[in-house]
C-alpha atoms as a PDB file:
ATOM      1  CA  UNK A   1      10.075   8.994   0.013  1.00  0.00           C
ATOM      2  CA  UNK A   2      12.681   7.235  -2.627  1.00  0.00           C
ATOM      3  CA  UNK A   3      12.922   4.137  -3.766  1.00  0.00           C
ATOM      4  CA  UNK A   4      14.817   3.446  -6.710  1.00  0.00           C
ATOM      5  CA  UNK A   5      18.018   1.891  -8.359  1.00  0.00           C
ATOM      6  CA  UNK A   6      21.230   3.535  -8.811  1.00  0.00           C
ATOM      7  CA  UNK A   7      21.034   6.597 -11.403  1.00  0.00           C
ATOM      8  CA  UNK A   8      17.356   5.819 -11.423  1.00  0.00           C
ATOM      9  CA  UNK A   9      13.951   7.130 -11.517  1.00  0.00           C
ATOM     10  CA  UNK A  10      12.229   7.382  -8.097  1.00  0.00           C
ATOM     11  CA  UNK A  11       9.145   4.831  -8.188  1.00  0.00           C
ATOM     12  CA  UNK A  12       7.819   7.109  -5.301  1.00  0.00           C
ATOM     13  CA  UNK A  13       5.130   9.804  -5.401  1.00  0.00           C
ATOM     14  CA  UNK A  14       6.864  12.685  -3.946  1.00  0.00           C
ATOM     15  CA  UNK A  15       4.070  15.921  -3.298  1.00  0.00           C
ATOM     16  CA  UNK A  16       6.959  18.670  -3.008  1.00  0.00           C
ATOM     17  CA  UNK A  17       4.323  21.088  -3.835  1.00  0.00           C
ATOM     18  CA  UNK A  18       1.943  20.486  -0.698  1.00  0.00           C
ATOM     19  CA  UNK A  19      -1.167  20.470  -2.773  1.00  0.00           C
ATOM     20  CA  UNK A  20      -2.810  17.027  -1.679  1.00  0.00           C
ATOM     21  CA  UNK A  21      -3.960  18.611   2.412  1.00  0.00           C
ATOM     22  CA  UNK A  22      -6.794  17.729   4.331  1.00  0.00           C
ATOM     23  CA  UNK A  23      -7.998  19.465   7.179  1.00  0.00           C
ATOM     24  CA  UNK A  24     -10.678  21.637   8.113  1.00  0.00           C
ATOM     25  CA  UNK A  25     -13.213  21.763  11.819  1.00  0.00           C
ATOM     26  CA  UNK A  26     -13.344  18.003  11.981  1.00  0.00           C
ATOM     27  CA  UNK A  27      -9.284  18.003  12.117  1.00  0.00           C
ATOM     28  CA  UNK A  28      -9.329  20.461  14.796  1.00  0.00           C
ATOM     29  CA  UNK A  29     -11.738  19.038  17.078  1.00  0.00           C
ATOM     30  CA  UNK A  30     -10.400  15.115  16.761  1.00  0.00           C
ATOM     31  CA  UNK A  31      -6.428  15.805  16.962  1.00  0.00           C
ATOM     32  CA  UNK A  32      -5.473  20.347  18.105  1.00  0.00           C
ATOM     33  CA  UNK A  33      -6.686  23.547  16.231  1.00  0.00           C
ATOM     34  CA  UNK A  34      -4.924  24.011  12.938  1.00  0.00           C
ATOM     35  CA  UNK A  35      -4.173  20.146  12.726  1.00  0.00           C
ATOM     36  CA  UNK A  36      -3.969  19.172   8.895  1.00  0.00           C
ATOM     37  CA  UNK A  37      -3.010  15.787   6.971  1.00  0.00           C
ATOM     38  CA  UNK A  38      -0.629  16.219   3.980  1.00  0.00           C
ATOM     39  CA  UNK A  39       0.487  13.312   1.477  1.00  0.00           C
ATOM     40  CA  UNK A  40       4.100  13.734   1.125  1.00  0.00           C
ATOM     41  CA  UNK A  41       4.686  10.892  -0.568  1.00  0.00           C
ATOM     42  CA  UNK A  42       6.433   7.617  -0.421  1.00  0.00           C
ATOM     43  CA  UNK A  43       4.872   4.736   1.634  1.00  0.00           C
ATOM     44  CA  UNK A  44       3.134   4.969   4.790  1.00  0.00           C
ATOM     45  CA  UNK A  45       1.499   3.554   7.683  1.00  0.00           C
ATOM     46  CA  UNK A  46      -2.114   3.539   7.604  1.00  0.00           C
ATOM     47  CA  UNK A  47      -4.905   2.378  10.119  1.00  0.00           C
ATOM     48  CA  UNK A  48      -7.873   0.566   9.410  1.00  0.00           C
ATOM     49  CA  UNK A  49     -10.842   0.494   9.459  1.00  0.00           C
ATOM     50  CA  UNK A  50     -10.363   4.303   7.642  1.00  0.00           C
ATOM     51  CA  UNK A  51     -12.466   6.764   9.054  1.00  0.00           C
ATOM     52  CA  UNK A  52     -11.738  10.571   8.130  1.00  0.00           C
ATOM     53  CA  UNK A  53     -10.564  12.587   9.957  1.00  0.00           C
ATOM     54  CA  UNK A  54      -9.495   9.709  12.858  1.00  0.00           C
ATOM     55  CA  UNK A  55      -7.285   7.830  11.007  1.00  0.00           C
ATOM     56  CA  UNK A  56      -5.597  10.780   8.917  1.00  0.00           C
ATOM     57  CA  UNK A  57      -3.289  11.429  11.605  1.00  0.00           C
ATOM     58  CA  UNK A  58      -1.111  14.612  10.820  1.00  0.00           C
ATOM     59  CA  UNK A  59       2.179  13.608  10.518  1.00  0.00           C
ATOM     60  CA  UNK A  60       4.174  16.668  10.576  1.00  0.00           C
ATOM     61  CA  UNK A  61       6.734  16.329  13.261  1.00  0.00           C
ATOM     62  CA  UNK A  62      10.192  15.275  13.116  1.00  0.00           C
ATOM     63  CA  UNK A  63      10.960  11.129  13.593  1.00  0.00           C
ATOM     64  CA  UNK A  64      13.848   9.296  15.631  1.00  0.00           C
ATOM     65  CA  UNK A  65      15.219   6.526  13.741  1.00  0.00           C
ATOM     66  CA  UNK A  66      18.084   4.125  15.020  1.00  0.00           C
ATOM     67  CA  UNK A  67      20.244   2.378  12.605  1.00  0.00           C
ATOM     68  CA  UNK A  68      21.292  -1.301  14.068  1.00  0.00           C
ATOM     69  CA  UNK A  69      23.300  -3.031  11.381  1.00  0.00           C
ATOM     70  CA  UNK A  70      21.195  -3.790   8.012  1.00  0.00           C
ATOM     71  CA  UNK A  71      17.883  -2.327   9.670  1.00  0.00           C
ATOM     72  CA  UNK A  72      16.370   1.249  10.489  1.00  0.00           C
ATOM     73  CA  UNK A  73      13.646   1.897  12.865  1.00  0.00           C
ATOM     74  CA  UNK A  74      11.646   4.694  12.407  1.00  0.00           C
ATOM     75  CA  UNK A  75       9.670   5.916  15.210  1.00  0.00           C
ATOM     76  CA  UNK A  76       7.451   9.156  15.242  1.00  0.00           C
ATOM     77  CA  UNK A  77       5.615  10.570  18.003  1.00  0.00           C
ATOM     78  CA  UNK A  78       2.909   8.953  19.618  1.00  0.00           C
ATOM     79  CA  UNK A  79      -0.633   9.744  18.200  1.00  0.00           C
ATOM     80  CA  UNK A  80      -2.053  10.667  21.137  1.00  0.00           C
ATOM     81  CA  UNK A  81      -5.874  10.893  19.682  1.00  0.00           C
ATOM     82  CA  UNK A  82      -5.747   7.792  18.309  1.00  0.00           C
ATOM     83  CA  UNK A  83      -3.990   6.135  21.117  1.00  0.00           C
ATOM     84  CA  UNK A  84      -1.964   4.025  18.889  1.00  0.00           C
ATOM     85  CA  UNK A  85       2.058   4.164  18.457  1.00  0.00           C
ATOM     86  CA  UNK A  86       3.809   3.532  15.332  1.00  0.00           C
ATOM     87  CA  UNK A  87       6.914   2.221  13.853  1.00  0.00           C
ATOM     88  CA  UNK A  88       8.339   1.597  10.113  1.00  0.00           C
ATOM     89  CA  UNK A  89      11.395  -0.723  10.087  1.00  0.00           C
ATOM     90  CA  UNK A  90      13.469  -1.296   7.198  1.00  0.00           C
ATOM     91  CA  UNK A  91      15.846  -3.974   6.994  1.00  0.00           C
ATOM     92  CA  UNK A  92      18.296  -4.178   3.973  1.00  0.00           C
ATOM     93  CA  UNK A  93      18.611  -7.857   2.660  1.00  0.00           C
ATOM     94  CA  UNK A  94      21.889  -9.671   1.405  1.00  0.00           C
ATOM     95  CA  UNK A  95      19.995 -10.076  -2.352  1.00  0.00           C
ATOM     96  CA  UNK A  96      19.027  -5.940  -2.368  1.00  0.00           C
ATOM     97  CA  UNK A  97      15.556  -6.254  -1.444  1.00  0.00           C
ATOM     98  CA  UNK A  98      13.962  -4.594   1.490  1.00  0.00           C
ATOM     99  CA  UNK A  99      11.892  -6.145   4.432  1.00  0.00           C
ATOM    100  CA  UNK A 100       9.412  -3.460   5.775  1.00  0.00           C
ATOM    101  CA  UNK A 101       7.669  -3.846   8.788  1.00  0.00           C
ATOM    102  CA  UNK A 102       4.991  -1.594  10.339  1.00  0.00           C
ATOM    103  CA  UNK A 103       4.221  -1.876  13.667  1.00  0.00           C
ATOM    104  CA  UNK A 104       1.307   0.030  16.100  1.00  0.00           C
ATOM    105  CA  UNK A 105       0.967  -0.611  19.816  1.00  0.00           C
ATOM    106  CA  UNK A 106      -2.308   0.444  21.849  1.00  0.00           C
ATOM    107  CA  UNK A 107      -1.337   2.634  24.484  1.00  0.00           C
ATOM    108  CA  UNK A 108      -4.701   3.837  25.671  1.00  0.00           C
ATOM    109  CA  UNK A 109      -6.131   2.238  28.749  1.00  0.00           C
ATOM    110  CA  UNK A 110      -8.927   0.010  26.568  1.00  0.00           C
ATOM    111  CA  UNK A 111      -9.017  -2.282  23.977  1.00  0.00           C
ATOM    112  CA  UNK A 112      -9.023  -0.488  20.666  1.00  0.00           C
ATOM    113  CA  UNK A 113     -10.289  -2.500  17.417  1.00  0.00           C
ATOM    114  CA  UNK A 114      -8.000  -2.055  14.202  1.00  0.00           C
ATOM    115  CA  UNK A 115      -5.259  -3.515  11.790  1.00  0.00           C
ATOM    116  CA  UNK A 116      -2.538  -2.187   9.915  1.00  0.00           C
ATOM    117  CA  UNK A 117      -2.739  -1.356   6.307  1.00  0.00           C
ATOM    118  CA  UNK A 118       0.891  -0.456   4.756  1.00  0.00           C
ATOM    119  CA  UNK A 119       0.505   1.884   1.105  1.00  0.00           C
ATOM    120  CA  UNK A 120       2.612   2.448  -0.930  1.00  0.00           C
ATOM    121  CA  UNK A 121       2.354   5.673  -3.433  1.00  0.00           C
ATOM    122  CA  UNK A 122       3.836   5.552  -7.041  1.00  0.00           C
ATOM    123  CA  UNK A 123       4.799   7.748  -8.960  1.00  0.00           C
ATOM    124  CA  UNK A 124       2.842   8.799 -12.355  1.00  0.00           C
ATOM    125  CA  UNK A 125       2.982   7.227 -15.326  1.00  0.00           C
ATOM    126  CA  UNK A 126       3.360   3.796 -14.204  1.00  0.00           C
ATOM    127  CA  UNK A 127       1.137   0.281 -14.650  1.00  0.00           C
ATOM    128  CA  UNK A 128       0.395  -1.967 -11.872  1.00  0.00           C
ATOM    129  CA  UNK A 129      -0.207  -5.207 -12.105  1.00  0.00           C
ATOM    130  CA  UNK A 130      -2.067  -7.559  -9.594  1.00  0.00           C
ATOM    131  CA  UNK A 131      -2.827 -11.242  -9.931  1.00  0.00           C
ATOM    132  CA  UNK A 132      -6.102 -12.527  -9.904  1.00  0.00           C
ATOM    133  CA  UNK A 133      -6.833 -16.001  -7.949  1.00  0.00           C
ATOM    134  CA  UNK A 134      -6.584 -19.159 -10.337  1.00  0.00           C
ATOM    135  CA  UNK A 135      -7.456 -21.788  -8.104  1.00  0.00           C
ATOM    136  CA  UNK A 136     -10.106 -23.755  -9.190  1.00  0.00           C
ATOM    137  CA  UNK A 137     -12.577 -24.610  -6.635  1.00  0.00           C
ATOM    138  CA  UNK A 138     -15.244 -26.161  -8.662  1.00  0.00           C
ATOM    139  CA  UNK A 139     -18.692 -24.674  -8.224  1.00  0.00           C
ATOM    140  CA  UNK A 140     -17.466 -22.279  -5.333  1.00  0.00           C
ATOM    141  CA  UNK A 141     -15.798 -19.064  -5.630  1.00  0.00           C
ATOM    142  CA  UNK A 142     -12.487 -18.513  -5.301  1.00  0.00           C
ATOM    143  CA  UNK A 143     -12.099 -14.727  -4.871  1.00  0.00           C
ATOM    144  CA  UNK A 144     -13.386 -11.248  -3.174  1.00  0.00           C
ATOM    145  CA  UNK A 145     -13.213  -8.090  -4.967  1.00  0.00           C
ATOM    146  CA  UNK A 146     -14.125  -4.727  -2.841  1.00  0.00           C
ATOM    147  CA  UNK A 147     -15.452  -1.846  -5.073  1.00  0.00           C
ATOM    148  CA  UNK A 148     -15.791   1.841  -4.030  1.00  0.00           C
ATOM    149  CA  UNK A 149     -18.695   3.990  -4.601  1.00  0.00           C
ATOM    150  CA  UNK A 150     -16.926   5.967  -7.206  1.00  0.00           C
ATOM    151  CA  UNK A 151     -15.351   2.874  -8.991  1.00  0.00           C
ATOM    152  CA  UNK A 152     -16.245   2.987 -12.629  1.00  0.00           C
ATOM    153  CA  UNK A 153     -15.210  -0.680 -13.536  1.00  0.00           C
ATOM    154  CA  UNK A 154     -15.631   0.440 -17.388  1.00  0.00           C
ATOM    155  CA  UNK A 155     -12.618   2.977 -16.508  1.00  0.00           C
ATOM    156  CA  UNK A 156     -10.151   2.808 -19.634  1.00  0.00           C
ATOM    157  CA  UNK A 157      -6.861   2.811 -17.092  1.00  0.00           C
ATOM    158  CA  UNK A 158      -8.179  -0.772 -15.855  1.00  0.00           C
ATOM    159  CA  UNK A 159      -7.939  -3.918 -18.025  1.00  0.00           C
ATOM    160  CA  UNK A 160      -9.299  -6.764 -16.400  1.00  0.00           C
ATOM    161  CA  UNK A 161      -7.494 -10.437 -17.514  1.00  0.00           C
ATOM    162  CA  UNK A 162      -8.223 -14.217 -16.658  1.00  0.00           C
ATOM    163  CA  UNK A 163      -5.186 -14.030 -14.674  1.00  0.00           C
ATOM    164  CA  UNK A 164      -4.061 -10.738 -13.907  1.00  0.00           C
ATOM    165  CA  UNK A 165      -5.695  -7.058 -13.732  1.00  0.00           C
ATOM    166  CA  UNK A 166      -3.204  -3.907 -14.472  1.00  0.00           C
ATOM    167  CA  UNK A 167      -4.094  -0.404 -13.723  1.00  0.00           C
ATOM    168  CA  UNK A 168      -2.521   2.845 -15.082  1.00  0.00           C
ATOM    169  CA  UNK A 169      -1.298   5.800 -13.455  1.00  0.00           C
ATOM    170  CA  UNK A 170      -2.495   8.587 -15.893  1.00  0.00           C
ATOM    171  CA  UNK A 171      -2.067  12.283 -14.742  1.00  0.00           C
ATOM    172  CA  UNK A 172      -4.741  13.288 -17.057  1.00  0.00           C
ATOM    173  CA  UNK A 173      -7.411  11.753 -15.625  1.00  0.00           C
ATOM    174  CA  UNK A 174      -9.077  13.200 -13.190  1.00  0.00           C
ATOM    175  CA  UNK A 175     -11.292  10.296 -12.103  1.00  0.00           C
ATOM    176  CA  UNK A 176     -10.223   8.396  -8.596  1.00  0.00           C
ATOM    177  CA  UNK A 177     -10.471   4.301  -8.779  1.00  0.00           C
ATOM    178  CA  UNK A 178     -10.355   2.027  -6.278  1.00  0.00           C
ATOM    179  CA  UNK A 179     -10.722  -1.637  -5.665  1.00  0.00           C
ATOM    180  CA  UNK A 180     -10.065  -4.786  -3.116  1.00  0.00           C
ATOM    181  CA  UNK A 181      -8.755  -8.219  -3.376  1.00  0.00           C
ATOM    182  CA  UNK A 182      -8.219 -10.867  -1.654  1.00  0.00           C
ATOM    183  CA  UNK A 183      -4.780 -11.440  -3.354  1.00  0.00           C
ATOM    184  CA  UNK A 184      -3.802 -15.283  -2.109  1.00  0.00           C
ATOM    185  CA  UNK A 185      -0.914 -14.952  -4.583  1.00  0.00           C
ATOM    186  CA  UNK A 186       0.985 -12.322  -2.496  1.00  0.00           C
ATOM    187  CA  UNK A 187       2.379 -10.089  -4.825  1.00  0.00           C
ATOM    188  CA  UNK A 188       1.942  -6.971  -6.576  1.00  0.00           C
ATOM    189  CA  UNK A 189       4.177  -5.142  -9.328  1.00  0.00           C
ATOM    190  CA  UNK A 190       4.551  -1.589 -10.589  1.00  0.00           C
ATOM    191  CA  UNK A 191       6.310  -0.844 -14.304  1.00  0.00           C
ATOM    192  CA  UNK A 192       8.135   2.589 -14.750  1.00  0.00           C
ATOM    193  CA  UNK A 193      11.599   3.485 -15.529  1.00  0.00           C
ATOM    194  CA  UNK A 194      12.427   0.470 -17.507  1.00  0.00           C
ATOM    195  CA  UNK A 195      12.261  -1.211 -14.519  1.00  0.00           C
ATOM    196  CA  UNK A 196      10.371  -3.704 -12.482  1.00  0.00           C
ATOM    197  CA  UNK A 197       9.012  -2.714  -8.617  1.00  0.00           C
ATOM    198  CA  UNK A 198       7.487  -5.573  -6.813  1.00  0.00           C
ATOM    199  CA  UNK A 199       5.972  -5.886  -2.594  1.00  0.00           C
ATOM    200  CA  UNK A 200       5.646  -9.092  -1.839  1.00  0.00           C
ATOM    201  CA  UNK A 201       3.043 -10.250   1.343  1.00  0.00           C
ATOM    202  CA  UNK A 202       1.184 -12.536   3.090  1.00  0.00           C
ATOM    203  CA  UNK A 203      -2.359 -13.914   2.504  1.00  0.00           C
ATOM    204  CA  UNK A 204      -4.296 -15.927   5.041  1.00  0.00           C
ATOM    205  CA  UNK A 205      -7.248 -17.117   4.312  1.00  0.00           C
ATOM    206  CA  UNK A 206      -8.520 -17.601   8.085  1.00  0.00           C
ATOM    207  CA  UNK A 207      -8.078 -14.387   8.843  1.00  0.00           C
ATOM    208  CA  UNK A 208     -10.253 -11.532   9.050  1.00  0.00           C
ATOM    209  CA  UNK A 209      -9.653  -8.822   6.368  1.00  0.00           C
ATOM    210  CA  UNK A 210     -10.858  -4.879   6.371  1.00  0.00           C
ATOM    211  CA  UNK A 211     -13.371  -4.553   3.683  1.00  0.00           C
ATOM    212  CA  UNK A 212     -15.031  -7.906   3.178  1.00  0.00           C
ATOM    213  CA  UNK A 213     -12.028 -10.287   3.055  1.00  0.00           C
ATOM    214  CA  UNK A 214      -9.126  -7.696   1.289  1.00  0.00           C
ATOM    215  CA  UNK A 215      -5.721  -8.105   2.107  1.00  0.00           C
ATOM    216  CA  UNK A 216      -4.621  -5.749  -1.146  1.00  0.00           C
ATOM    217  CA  UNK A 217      -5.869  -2.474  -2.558  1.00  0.00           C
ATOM    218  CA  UNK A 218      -4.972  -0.368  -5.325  1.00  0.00           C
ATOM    219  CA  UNK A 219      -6.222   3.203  -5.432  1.00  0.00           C
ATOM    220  CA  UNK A 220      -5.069   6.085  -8.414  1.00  0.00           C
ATOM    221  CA  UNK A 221      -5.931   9.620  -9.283  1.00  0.00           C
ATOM    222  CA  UNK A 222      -4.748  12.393 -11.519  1.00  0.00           C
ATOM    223  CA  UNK A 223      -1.418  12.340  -9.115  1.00  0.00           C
ATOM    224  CA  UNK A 224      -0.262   8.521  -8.454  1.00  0.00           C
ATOM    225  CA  UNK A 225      -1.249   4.956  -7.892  1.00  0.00           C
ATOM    226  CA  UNK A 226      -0.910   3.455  -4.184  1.00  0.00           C
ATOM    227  CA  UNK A 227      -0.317  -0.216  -4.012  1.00  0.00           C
ATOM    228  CA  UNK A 228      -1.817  -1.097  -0.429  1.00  0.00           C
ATOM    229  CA  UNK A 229      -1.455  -4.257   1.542  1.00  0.00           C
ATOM    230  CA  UNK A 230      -4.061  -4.940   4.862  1.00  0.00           C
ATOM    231  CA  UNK A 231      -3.740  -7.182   8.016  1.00  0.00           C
ATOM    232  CA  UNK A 232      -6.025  -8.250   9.668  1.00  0.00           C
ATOM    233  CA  UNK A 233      -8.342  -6.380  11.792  1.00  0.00           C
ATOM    234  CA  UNK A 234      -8.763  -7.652  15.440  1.00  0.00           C
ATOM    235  CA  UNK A 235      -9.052  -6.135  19.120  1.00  0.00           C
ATOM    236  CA  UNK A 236      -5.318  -4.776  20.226  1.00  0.00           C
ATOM    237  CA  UNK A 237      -5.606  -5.199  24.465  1.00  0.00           C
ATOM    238  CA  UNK A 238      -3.604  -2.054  26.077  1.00  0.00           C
ATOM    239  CA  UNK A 239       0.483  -2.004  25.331  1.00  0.00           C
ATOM    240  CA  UNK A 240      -0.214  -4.702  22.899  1.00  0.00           C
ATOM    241  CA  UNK A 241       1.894  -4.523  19.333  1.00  0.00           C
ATOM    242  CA  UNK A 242       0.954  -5.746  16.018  1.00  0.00           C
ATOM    243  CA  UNK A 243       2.450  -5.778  13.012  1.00  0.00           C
ATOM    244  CA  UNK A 244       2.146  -6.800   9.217  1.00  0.00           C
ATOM    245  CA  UNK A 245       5.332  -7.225   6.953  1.00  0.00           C
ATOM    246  CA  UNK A 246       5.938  -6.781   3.286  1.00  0.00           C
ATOM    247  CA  UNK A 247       9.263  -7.350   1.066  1.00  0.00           C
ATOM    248  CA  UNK A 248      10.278  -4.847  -1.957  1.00  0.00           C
ATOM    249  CA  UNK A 249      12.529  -5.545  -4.441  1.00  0.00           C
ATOM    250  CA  UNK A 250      13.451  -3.712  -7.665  1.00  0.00           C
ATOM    251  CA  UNK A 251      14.335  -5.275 -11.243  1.00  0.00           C
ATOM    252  CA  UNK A 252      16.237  -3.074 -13.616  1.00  0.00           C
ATOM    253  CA  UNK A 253      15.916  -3.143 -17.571  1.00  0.00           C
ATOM    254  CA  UNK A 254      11.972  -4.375 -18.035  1.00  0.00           C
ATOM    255  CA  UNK A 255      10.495  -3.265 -20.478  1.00  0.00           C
ATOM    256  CA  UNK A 256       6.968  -2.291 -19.967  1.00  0.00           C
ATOM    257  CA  UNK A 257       4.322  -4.521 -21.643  1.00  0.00           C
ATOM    258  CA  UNK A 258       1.101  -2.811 -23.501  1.00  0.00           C
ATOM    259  CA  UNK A 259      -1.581  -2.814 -20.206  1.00  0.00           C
ATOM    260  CA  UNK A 260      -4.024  -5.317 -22.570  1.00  0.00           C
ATOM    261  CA  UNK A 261      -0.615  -7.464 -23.689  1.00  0.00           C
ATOM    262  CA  UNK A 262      -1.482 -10.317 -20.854  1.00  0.00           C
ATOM    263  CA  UNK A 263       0.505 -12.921 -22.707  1.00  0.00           C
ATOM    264  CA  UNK A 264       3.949 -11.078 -21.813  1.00  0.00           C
ATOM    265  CA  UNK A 265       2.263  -9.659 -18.660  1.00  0.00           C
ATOM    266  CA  UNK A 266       2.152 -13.409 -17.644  1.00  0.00           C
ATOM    267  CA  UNK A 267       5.494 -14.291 -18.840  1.00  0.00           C
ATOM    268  CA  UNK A 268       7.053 -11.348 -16.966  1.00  0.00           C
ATOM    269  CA  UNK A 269       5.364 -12.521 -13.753  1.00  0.00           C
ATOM    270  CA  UNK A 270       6.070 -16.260 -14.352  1.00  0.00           C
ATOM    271  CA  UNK A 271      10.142 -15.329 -15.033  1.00  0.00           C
ATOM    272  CA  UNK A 272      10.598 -12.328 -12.680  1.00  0.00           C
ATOM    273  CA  UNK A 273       7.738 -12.649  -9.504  1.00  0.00           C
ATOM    274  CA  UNK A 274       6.645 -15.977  -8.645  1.00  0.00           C
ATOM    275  CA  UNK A 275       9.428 -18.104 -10.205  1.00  0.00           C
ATOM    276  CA  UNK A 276      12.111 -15.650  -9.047  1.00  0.00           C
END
């Protein structure tokens, strides 16, 4: 639910309020009566593909964690409707940034179909920034973008670059966005506080992708901006694991660019991301 540097601002969502719920008869039937989902905040382990209410799994109970030197497993109770056990593992890295790990094993008596899909939610008033692929592959394309049904791509918080695409958090809009990638550079950033928030993963292009090929997603409303990676999606046989990784890291005293400024947009990713 907190990330942030020393006597800094939290680049976490946090809903202490408990406005953002979803429940209703379809929550009752798939998980117990008076089951409801609730977005506290922070980053969390999704399933894919997302299906509502199946993959909103309430998760309201207290975890066990065990702390084993630089890392802390997190494990919550098994969702027993979806058949599917999870785990969040941090481990704390000798240059400050943060390995996180999330993990589901299939402990029904079948083969279940589905990947993991790790999201991270921001907190307001940010810009994200996500690169766009520049290989150049001739007369073939070289990218997938996903769009939602109620993506406006003319949407003033998104400026779309050669190179890179940013993507504000603004509370006043009340307008959700969403799109895909298929983000072979393996990286996406988040600018608030004077700082510099960055999750690092893998891209393989072999592999099978929720959503027509995306392993990254960015979704925002009036109340944050989630920065999502995906794994792939395949069949998980019975007591199976699998798991998809990510790295964090935070950068203090960056200042934020203008969202449209991509020639300092491009140096800050050059000097600070991939050249780090």
């Amino acid at each position: 639910l907190r990330y942030a540097l020393v006597g800094g601002g939290n680049f976490m969502f946090e809903d202490t309020a408990g406005e953002i719920v979803e429940k209703g008869p379809a929550f009752d039937q798939v998980f117990y009566p008076g089951a409801y989902w609730r977005t506290y905040g922070g980053h969390r382990i999704w399933l894919t593909p997302e299906s509502k209410p199946e993959t909103y799994i309430p998760d309201n109970d207290p975890v066990a964690y065990e702390v084993n030197g630089q890392t802390i497993t997190f494990t919550p109770p098994a969702q027993k409707a979806m058949a599917v056990q999870e785990q969040l593992v941090l481990t704390f890295r000798e240059d400050g940034s943060v390995e996180v790990t999330a993990k589901a094993t299939n402990i029904a008596e079948k083969p279940a179909y589905f990947g993991l899909w790790q999201i991270s939610v921001m907190c307001k008033n940010g810009l994200a920034v996500v690169p766009q692929n520049v290989n150049n592959t001739g007369l073939l394309h070289n990218r997938t973008m996903s769009l939602w049904p109620y993506c406006d791509m003319s949407d003033p918080r998104v400026t779309w670059g050669k190179t890179l695409i940013t993507l504000e958090q603004d509370p006043n809009n009340t307008n959700a966005f969403k799109i895909g990638t298929s983000n072979n550079r393996g990286f996406a950033a988040y600018l608030c506080h004077n700082a510099l928030f960055v999750k690092r993963f893998a891209y393989h292009k072999d592999l099978h992708y929720p959503d027509d090929g995306c392993n990254f997603e960015m979704y925002t409303n009036r109340h944050f901006l989630e920065l999502e990676s995906l794994g792939a999606l395949g069949l998980v046989s019975p007591g199976d694991t699998i798991s998809q990784s990510e790295v964090w890291s935070l950068t203090p005293n960056v200042a934020r660019p203008e969202k449209n400024d991509f020639a300092a947009l491009e140096k800050l990713v050059a000097e600070l991301i991939e050249n780090a």
